[in-house]
Structures are given as structure tokens and as C-alpha cells.
N, C-alpha and C. Protein backbone atom coordinates (compact mmCIF):
# COMPACT_ATOMS: atom_id res chain seq x y z
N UNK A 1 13.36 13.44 0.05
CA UNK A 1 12.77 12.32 0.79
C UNK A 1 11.28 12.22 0.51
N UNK A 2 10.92 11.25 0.59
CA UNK A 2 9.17 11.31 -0.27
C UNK A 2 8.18 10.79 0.94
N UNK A 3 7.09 12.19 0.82
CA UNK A 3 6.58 12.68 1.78
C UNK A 3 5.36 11.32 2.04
N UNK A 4 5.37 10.28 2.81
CA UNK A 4 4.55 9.07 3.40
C UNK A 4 3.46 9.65 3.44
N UNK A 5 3.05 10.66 4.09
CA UNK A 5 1.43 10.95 4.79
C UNK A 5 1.14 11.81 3.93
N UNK A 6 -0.30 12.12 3.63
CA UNK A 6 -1.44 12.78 2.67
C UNK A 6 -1.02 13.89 3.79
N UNK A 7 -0.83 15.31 3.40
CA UNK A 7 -0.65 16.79 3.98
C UNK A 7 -2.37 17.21 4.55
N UNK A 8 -2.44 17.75 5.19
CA UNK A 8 -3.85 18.61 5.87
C UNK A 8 -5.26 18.38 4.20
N UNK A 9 -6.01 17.88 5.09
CA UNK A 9 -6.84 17.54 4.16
C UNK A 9 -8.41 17.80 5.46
N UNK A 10 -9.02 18.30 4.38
CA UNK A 10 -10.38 19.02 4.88
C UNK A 10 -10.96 18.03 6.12
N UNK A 11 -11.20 16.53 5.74
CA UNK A 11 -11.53 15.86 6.40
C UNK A 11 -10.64 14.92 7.41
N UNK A 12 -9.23 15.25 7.38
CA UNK A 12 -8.47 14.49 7.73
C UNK A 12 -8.74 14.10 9.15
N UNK A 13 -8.95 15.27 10.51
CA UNK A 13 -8.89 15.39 11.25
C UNK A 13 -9.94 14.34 12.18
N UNK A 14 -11.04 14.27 11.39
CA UNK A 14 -12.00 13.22 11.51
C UNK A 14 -11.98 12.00 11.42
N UNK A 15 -10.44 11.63 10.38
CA UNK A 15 -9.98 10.29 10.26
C UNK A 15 -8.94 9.58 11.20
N UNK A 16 -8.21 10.36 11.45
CA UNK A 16 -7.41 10.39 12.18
C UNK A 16 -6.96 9.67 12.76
N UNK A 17 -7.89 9.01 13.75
CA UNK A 17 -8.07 8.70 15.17
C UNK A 17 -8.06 7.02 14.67
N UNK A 18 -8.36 6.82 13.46
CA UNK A 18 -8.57 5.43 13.15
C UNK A 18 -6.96 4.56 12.79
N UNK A 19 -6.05 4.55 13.68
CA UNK A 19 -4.58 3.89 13.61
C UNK A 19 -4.00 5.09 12.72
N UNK A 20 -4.12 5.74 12.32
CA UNK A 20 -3.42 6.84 11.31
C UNK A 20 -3.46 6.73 9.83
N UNK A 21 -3.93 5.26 9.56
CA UNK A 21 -3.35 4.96 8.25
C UNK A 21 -4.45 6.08 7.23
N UNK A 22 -5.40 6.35 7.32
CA UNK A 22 -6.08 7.22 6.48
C UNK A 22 -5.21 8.31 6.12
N UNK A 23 -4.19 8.54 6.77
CA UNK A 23 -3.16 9.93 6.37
C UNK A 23 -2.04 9.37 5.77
N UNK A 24 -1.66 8.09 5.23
CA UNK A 24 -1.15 7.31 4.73
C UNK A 24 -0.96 7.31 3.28
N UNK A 25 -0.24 7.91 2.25
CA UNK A 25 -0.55 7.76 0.56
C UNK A 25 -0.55 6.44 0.50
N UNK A 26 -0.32 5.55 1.26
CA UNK A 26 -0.20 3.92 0.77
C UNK A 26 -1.55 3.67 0.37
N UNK A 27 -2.27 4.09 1.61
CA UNK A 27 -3.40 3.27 1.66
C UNK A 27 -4.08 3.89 0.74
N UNK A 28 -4.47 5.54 0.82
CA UNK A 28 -4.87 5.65 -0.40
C UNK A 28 -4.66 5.42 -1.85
N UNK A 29 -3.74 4.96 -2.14
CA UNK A 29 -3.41 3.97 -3.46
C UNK A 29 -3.45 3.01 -3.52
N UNK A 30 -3.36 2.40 -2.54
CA UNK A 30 -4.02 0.54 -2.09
C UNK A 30 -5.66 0.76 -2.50
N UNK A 31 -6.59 1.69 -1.80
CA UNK A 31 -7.85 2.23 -2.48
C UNK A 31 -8.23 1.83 -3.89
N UNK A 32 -7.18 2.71 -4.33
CA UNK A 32 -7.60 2.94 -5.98
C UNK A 32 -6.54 1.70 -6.32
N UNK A 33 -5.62 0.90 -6.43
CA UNK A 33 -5.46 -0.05 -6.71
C UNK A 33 -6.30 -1.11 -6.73
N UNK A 34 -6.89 -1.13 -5.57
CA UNK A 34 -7.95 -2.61 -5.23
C UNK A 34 -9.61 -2.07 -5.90
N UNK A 35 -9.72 -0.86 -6.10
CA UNK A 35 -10.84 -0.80 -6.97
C UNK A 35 -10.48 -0.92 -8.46
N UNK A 36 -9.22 -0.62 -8.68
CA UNK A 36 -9.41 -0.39 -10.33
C UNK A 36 -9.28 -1.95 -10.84
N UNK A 37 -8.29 -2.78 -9.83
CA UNK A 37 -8.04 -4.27 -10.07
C UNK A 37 -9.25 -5.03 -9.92
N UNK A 38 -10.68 -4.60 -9.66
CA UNK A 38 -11.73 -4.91 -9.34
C UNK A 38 -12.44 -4.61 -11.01
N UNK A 39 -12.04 -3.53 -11.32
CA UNK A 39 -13.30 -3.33 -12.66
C UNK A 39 -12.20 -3.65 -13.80
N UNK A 40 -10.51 -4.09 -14.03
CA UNK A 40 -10.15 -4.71 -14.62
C UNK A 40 -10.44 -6.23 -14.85
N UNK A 41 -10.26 -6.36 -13.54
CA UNK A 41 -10.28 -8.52 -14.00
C UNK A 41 -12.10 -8.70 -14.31
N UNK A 42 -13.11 -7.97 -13.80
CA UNK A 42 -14.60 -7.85 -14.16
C UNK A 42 -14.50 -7.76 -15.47
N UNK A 43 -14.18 -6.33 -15.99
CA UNK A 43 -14.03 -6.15 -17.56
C UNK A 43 -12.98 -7.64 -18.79
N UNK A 44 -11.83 -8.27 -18.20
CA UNK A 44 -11.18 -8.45 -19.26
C UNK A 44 -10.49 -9.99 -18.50
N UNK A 45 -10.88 -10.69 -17.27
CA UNK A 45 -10.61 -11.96 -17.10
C UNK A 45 -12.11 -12.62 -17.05
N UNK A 46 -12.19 -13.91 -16.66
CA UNK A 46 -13.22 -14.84 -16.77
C UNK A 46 -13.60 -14.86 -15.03
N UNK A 47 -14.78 -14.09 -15.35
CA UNK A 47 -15.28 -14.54 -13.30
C UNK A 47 -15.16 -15.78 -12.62
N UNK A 48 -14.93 -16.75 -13.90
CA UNK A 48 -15.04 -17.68 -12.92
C UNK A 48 -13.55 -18.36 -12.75
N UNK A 49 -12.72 -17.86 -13.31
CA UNK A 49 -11.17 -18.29 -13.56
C UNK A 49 -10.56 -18.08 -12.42
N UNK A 50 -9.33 -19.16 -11.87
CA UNK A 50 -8.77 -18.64 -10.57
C UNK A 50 -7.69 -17.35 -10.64
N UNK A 51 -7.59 -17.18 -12.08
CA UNK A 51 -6.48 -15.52 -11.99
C UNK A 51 -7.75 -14.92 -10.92
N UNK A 52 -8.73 -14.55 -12.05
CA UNK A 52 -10.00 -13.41 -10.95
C UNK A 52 -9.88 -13.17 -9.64
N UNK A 53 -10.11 -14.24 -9.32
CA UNK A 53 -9.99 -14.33 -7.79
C UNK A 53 -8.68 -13.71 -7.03
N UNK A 54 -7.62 -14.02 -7.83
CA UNK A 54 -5.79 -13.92 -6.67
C UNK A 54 -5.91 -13.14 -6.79
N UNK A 55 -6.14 -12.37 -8.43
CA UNK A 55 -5.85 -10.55 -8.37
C UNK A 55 -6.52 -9.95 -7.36
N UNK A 56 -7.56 -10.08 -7.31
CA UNK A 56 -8.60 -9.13 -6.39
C UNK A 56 -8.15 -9.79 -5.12
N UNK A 57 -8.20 -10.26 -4.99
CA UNK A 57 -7.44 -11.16 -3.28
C UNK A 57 -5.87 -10.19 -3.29
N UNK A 58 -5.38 -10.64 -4.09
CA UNK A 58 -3.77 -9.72 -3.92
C UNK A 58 -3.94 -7.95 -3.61
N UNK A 59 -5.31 -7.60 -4.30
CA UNK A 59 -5.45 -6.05 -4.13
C UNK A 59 -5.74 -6.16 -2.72
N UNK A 60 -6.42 -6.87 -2.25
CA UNK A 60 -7.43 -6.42 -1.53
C UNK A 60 -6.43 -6.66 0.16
N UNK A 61 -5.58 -7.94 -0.23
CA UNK A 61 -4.58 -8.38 1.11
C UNK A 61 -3.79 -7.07 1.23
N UNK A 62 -3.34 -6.57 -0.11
CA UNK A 62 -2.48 -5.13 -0.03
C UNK A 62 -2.80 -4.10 1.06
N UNK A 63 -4.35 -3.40 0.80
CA UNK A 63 -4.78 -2.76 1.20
C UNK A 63 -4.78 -3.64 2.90
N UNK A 64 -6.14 -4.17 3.04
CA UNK A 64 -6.05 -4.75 4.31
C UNK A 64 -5.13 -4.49 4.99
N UNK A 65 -3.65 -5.27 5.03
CA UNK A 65 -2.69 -5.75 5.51
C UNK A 65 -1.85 -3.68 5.99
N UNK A 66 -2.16 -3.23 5.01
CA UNK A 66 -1.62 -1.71 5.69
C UNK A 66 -2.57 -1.07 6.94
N UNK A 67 -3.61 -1.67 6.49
CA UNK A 67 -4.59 -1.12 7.67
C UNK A 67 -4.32 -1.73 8.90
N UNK A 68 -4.35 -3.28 8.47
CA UNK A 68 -4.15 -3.65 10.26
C UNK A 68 -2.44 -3.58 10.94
N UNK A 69 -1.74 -3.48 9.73
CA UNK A 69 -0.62 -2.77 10.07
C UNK A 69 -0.46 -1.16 10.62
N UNK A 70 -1.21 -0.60 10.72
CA UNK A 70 -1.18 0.89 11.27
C UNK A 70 -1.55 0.45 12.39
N UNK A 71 -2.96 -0.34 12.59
CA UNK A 71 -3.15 -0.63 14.18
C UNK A 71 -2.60 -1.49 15.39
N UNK A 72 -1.66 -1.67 14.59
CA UNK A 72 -0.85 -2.93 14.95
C UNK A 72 -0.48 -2.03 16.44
N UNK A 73 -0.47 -2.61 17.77
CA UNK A 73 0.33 -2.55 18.91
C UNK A 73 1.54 -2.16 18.64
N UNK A 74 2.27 -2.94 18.10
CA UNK A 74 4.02 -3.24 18.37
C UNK A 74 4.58 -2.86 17.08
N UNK A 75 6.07 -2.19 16.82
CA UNK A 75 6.23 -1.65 15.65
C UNK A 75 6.44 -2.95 14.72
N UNK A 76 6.71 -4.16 15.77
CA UNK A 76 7.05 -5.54 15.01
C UNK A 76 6.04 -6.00 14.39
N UNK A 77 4.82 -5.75 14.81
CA UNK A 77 3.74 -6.07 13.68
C UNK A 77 3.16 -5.55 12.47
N UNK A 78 3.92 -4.27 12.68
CA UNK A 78 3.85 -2.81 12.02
C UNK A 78 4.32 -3.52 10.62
N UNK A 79 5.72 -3.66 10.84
CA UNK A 79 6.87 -4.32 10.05
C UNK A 79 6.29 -5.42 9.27
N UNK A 80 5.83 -6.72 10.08
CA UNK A 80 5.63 -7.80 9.45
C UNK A 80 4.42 -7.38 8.37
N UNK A 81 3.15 -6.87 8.62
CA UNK A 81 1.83 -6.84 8.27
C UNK A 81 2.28 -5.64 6.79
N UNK A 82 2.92 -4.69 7.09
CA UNK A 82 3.42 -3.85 6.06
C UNK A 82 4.58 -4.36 4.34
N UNK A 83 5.55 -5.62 5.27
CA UNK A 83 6.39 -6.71 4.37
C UNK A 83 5.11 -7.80 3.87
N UNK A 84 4.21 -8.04 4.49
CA UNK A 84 2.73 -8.91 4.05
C UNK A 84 2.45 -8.02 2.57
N UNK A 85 1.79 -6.56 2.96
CA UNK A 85 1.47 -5.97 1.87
C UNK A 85 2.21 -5.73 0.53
N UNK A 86 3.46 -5.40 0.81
CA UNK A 86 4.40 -5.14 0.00
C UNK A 86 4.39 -6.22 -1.13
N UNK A 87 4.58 -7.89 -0.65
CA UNK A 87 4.70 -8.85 -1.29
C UNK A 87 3.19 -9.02 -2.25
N UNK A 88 2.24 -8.85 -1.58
CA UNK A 88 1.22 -8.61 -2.44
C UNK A 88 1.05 -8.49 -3.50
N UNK A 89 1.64 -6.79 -3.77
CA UNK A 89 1.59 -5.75 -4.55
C UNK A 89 2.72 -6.50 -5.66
N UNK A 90 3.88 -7.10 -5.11
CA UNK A 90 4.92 -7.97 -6.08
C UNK A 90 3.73 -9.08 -6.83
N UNK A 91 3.18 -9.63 -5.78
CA UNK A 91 2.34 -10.48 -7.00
C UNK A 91 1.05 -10.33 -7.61
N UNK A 92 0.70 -9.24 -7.94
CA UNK A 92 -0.35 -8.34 -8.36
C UNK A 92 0.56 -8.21 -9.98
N UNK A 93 1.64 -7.43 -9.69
CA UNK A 93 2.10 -6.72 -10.77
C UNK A 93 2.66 -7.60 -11.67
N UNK A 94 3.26 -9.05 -11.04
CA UNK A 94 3.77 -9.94 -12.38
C UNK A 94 2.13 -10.45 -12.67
N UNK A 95 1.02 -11.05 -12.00
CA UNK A 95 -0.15 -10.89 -12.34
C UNK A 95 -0.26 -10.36 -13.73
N UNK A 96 -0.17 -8.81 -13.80
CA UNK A 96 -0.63 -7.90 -14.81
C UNK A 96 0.16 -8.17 -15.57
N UNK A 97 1.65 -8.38 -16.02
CA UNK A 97 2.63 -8.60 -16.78
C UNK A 97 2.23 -10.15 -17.35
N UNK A 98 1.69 -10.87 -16.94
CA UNK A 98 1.97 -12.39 -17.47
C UNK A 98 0.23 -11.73 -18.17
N UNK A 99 -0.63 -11.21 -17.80
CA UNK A 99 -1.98 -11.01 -18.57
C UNK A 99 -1.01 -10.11 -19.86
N UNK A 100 -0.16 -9.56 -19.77
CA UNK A 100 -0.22 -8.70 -21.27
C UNK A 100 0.71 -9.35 -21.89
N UNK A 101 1.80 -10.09 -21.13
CA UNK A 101 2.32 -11.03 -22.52
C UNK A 101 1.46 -12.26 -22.77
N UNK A 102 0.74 -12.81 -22.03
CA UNK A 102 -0.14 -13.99 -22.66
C UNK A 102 -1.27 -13.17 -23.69
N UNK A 103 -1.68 -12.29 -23.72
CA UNK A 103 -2.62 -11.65 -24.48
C UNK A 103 -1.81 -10.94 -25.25
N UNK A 104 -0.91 -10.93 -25.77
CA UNK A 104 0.74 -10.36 -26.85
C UNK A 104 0.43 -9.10 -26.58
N UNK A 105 0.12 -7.95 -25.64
CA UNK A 105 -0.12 -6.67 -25.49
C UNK A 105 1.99 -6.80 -25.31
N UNK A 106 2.21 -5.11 -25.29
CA UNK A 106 3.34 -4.49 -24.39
C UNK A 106 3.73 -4.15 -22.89
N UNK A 107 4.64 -4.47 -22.41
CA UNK A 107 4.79 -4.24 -21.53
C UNK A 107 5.37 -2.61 -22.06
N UNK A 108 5.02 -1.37 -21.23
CA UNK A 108 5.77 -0.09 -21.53
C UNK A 108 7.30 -0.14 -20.78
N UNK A 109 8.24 0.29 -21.11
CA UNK A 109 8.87 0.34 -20.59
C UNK A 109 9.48 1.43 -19.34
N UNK A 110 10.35 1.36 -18.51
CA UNK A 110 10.00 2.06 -17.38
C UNK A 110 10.31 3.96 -17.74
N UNK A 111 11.04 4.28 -18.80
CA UNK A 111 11.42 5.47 -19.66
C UNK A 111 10.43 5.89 -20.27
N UNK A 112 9.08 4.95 -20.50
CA UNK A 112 7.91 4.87 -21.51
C UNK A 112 7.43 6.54 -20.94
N UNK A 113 7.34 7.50 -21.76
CA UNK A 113 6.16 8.60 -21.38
C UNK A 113 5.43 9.15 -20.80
N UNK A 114 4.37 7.93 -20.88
CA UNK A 114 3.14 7.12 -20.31
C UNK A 114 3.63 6.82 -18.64
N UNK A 115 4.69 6.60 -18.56
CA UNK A 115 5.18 5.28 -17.26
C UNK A 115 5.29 6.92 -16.58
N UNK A 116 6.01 7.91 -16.84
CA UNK A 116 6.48 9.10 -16.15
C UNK A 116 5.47 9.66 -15.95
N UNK A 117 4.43 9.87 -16.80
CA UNK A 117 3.37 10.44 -16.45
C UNK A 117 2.65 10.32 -15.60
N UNK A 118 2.41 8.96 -15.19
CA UNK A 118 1.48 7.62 -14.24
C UNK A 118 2.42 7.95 -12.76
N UNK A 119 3.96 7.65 -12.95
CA UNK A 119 4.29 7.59 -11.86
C UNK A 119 4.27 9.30 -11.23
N UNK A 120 4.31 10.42 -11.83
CA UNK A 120 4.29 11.74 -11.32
C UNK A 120 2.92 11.90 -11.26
N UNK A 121 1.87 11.27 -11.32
CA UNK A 121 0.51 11.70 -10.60
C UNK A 121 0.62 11.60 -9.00
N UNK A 122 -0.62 12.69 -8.61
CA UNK A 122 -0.77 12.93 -7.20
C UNK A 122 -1.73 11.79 -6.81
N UNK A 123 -1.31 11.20 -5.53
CA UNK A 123 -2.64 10.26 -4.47
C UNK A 123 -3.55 11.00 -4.54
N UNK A 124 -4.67 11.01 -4.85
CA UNK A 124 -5.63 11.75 -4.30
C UNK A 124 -6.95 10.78 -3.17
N UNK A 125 -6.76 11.59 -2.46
CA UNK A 125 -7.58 11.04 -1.11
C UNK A 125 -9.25 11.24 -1.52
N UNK A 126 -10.26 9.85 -1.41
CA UNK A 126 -11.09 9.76 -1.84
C UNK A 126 -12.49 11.03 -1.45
N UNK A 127 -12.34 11.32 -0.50
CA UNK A 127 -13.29 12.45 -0.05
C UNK A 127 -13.09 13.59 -0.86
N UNK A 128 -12.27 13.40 -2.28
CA UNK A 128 -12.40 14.75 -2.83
C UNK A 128 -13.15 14.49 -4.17
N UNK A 129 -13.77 13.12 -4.30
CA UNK A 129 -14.27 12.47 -5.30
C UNK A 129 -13.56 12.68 -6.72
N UNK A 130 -12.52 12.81 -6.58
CA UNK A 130 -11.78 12.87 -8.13
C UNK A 130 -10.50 11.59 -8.00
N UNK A 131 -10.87 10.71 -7.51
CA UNK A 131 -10.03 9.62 -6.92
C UNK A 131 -9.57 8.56 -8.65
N UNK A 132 -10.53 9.04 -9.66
CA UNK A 132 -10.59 8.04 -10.78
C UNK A 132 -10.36 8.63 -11.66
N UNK A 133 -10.67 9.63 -11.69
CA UNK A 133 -10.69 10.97 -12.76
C UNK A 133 -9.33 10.85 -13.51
N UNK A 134 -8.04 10.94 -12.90
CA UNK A 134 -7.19 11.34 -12.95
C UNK A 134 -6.45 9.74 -13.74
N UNK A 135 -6.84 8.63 -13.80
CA UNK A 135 -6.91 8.08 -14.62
C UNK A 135 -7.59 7.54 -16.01
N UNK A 136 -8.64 7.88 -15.87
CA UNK A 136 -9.54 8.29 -16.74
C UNK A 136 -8.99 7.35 -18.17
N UNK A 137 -7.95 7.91 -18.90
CA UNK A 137 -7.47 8.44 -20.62
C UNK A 137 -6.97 6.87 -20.22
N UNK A 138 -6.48 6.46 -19.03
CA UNK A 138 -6.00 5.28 -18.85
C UNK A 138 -6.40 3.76 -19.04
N UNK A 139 -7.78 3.95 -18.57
CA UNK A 139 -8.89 2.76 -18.47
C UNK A 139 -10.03 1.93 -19.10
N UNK A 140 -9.50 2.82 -20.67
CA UNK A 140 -10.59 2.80 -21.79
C UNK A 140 -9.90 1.35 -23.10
N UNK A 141 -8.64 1.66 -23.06
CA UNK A 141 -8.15 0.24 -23.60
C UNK A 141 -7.32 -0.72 -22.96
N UNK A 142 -7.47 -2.19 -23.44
CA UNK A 142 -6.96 -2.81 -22.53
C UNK A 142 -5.14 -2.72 -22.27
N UNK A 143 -4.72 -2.22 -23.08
CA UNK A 143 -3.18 -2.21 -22.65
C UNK A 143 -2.59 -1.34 -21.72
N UNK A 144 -3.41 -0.29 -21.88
CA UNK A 144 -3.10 1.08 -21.69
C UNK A 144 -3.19 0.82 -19.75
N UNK A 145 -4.55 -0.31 -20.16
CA UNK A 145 -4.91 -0.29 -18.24
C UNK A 145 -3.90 -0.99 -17.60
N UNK A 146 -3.80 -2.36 -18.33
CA UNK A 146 -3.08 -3.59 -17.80
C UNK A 146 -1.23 -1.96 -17.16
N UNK A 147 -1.31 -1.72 -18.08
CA UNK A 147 0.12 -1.03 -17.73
C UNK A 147 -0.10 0.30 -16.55
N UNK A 148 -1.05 1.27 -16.49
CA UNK A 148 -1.37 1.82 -15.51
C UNK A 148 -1.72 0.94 -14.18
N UNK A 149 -1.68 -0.23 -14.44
CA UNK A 149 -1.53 -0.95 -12.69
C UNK A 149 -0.32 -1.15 -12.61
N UNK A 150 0.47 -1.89 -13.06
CA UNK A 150 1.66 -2.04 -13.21
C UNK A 150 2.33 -1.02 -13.23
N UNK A 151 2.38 -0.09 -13.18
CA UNK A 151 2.71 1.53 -13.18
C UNK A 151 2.63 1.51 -11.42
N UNK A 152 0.92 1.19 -11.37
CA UNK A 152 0.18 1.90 -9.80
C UNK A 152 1.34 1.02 -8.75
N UNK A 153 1.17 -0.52 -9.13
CA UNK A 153 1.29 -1.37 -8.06
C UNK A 153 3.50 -1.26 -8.04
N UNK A 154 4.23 -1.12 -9.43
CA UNK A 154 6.06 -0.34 -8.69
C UNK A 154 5.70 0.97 -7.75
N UNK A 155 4.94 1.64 -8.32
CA UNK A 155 4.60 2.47 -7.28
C UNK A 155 4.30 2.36 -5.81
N UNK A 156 3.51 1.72 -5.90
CA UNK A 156 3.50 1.20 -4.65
C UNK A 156 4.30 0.84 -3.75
N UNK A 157 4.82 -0.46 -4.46
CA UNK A 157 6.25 -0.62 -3.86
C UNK A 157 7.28 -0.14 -3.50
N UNK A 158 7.45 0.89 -4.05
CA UNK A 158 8.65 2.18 -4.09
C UNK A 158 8.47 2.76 -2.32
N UNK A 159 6.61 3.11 -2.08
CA UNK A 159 6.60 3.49 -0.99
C UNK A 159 6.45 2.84 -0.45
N UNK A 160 5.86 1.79 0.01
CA UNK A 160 5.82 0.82 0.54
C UNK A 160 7.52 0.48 1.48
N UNK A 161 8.47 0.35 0.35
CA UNK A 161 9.97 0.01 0.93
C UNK A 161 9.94 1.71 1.82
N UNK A 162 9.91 2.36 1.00
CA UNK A 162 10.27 3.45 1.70
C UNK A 162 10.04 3.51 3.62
N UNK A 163 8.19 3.37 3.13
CA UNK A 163 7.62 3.41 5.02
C UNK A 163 8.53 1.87 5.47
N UNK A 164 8.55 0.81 5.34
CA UNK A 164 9.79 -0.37 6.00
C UNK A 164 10.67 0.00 6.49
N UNK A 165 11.27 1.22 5.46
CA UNK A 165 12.57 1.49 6.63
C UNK A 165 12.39 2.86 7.28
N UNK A 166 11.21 3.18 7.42
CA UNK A 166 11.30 4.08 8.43
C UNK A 166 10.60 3.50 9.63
N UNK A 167 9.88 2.25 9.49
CA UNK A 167 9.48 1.48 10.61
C UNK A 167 10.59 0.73 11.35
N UNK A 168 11.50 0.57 10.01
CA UNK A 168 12.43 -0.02 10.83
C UNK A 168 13.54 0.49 11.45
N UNK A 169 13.81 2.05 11.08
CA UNK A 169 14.88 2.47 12.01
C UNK A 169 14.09 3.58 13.12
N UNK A 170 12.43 3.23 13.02
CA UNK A 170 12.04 3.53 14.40
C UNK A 170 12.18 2.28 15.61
N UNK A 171 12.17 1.04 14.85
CA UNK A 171 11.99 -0.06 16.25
C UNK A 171 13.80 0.07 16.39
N UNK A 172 14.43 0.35 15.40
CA UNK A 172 15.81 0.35 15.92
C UNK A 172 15.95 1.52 17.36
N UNK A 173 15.55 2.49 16.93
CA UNK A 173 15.30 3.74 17.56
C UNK A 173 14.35 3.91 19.08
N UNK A 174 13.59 2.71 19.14
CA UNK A 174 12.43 2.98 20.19
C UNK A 174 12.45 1.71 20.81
N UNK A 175 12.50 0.55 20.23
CA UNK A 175 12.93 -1.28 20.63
C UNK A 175 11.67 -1.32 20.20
N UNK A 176 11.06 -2.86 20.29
CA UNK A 176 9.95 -3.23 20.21
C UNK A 176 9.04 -3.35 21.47
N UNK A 177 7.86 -3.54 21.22
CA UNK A 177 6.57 -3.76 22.27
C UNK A 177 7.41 -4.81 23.52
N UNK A 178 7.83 -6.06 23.10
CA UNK A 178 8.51 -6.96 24.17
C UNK A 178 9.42 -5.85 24.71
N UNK A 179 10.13 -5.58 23.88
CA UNK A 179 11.45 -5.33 24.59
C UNK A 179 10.75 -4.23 25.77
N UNK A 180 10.14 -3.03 25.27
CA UNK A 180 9.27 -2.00 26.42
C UNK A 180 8.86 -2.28 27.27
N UNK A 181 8.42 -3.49 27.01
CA UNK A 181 7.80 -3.69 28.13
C UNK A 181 8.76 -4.63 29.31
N UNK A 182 9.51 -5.01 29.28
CA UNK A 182 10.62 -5.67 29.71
C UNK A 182 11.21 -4.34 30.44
N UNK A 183 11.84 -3.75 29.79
CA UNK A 183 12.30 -2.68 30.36
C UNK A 183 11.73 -1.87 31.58
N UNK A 184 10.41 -1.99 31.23
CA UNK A 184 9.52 -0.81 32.02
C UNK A 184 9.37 -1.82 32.96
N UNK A 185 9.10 -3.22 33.17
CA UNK A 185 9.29 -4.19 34.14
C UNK A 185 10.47 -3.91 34.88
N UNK A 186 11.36 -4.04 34.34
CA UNK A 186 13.15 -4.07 35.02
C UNK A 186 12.77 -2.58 35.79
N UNK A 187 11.99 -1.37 35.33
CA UNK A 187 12.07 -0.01 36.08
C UNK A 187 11.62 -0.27 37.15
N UNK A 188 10.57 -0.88 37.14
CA UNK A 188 9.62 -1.20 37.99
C UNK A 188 10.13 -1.96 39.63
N UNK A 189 10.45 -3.09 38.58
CA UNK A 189 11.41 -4.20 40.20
C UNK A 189 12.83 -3.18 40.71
N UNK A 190 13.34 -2.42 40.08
CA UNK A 190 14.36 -1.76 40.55
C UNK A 190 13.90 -0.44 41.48
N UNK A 191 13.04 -0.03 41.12
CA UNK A 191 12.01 0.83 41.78
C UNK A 191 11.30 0.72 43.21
N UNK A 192 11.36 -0.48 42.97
CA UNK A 192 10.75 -1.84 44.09
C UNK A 192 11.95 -1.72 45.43
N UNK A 193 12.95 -2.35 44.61
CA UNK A 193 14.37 -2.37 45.34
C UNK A 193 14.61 -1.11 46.13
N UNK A 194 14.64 0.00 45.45
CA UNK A 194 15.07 1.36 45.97
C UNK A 194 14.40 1.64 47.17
N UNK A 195 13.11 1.28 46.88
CA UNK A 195 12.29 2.08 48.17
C UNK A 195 12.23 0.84 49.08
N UNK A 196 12.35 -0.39 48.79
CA UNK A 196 11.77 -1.31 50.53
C UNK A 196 13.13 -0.60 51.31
């Protein structure tokens, strides 16, 4: 089963407190997704072109959208704001795919080497400043990058579905914010009843 949260980390304890999502591998790869999709479309689209803009908008809704999904009240917003991100990350990655066949690059394929290599790297959580490092060999030509996002952003998705359904067979498991509170109402007036 593939482990959602970043394990004990030096600074974690300090983060914590902020909706949880800092203990999150999403978000820390939403991080390095929305920065690297930042010094790609800089380096190799036209600043002033409307791709520029969606990509970095699509990184950036990714990320966002997990954050205010951790703080979300209700697991139902949890859900929606987390299916927000997910879709994102879907249109990020044909993004990168329509840049390498319009520019006749390769798409790697998912058996590609390269693709196994990318997808068996570790999240690394930015307070250990080796957050880029570890792509490095990746970011120096343009194919090599276009495909290490496209790598980053199935990745993503992979966990992404993963945390969905564990949000979702917690609201199965717990009900939602309405429903709780309904309930704890119904305790309440019955509570009411007992004692007049």
C-alpha cells in the first residue's frame, strides 16, 4: 500500500499544525512540480503565449487546491478540492505531451528506463535542500525535461487517486460535516426529550 505522508522529518513537527498537508508526498511533489513547470515554460515556451500561462496556472491550481483541501472543514471538501487537483495534473501532462509531439521530440514510453527510474525516486521534502538535485541529469535537455514532468505529473496522479479513496472510504466510514452535524443535533433534541 503506498505510504501518503512524508515519515518523521526533522522539521515536521513544526509544520504540522498547518491542515497536515506539509506531511503530505502530494504536496511535496506538487512543490517541485509547480517549480520545475515554472523554469520549463520560462526556458522553452514564449512568455507571452497563452500555453505559458495554463501550464503554470495548472501547476500551481495542483498544488493550491491540495492545500486548501487539507484545510478543508468537511471530508466533502476534502474530496472535491483534492478531484480539483487531480484534474489539473491530467491537464498539465497532455500540456507536456502535445509540447513534445508539436516540437517532434519522444514521448518515452512507460517501460522506458528513464520512466522507472523517475517514477522510483524519493519525494524529498524541501527543508532538506536537495529538493532539485535529484533531478538534476534531467533538466539540461529539452526532451529529457518535457518527459521528467510527464513522468512527475502520472505520478502524481497515481497518488493523488490513491489519497481519493482513502478520503473516500473515510466519509463512507465517518459521514460528512452535514451529516455530523445533523446527527449530533438529533443527540441533542433527544437528549432534550429524555430529561424534561
Amino acid at each position: 500500500m503506498t505510504n501518503l505522508t512524508h515519515e518523521s522529518h526533522s522539521s515536521h513537527n513544526s509544520h504540522s499544525k498547518k491542515g497536515g498537508y506539509e506531511s503530505l508526498i502530494v504536496y511535496w511533489l506538487a512543490v517541485d512540480i509547480s517549480d520545475l513547470t515554472t523554469i520549463f515554460c520560462d526556458r522553452f515556451i514564449d512568455k507571452r503565449s497563452r500555453t505559458h500561462d495554463q501550464m503554470i496556472q495548472a501547476s500551481r491550481s495542483g498544488k493550491q487546491n491540495i492545500v486548501e483541501g487539507s484545510l478543508a472543514n468537511s471530508v466533502e471538501s476534502n474530496i472535491k478540492l483534492t478531484g480539483v487537483a487531480r484534474a489539473s495534473y491530467g491537464e498539465l501532462l497532455e500540456d507536456y505531451r502535445d509540447f513534445l509531439r508539436q516540437h517532434s521530440f519522444t514521448v518515452w514510453p512507460k517501460d522506458d528506463p528513464r520512466v522507472i527510474t523517475i517514477r522510483r525516486m524519493r519525494v524529498i521534502p524541501h527543508e532538506t535542500h536537495l529538493s532539485h538535485k535529484i533531478y538534476e541529469s534531467y533538466v539540461k535537455e529539452t526532451e529529457s525535461f518535457a518527459n521528467l514532468m510527464i513522468t512527475l505529473c502520472f505520478k502524481q496522479g497515481y497518488l493523488l487517486d490513491q489519497l481519493l479513496k482513502a478520503q473516500k472510504e473515510k466519509f463512507v466510514r465517518e459521514g460528512g460535516f452535514r451529516e455530523n452535524l445533523f446527527k449530533k443535533r438529533l443527540d441533542y433534541r433527544k437528549n432534550r426529550l429524555q430529561n424534561f
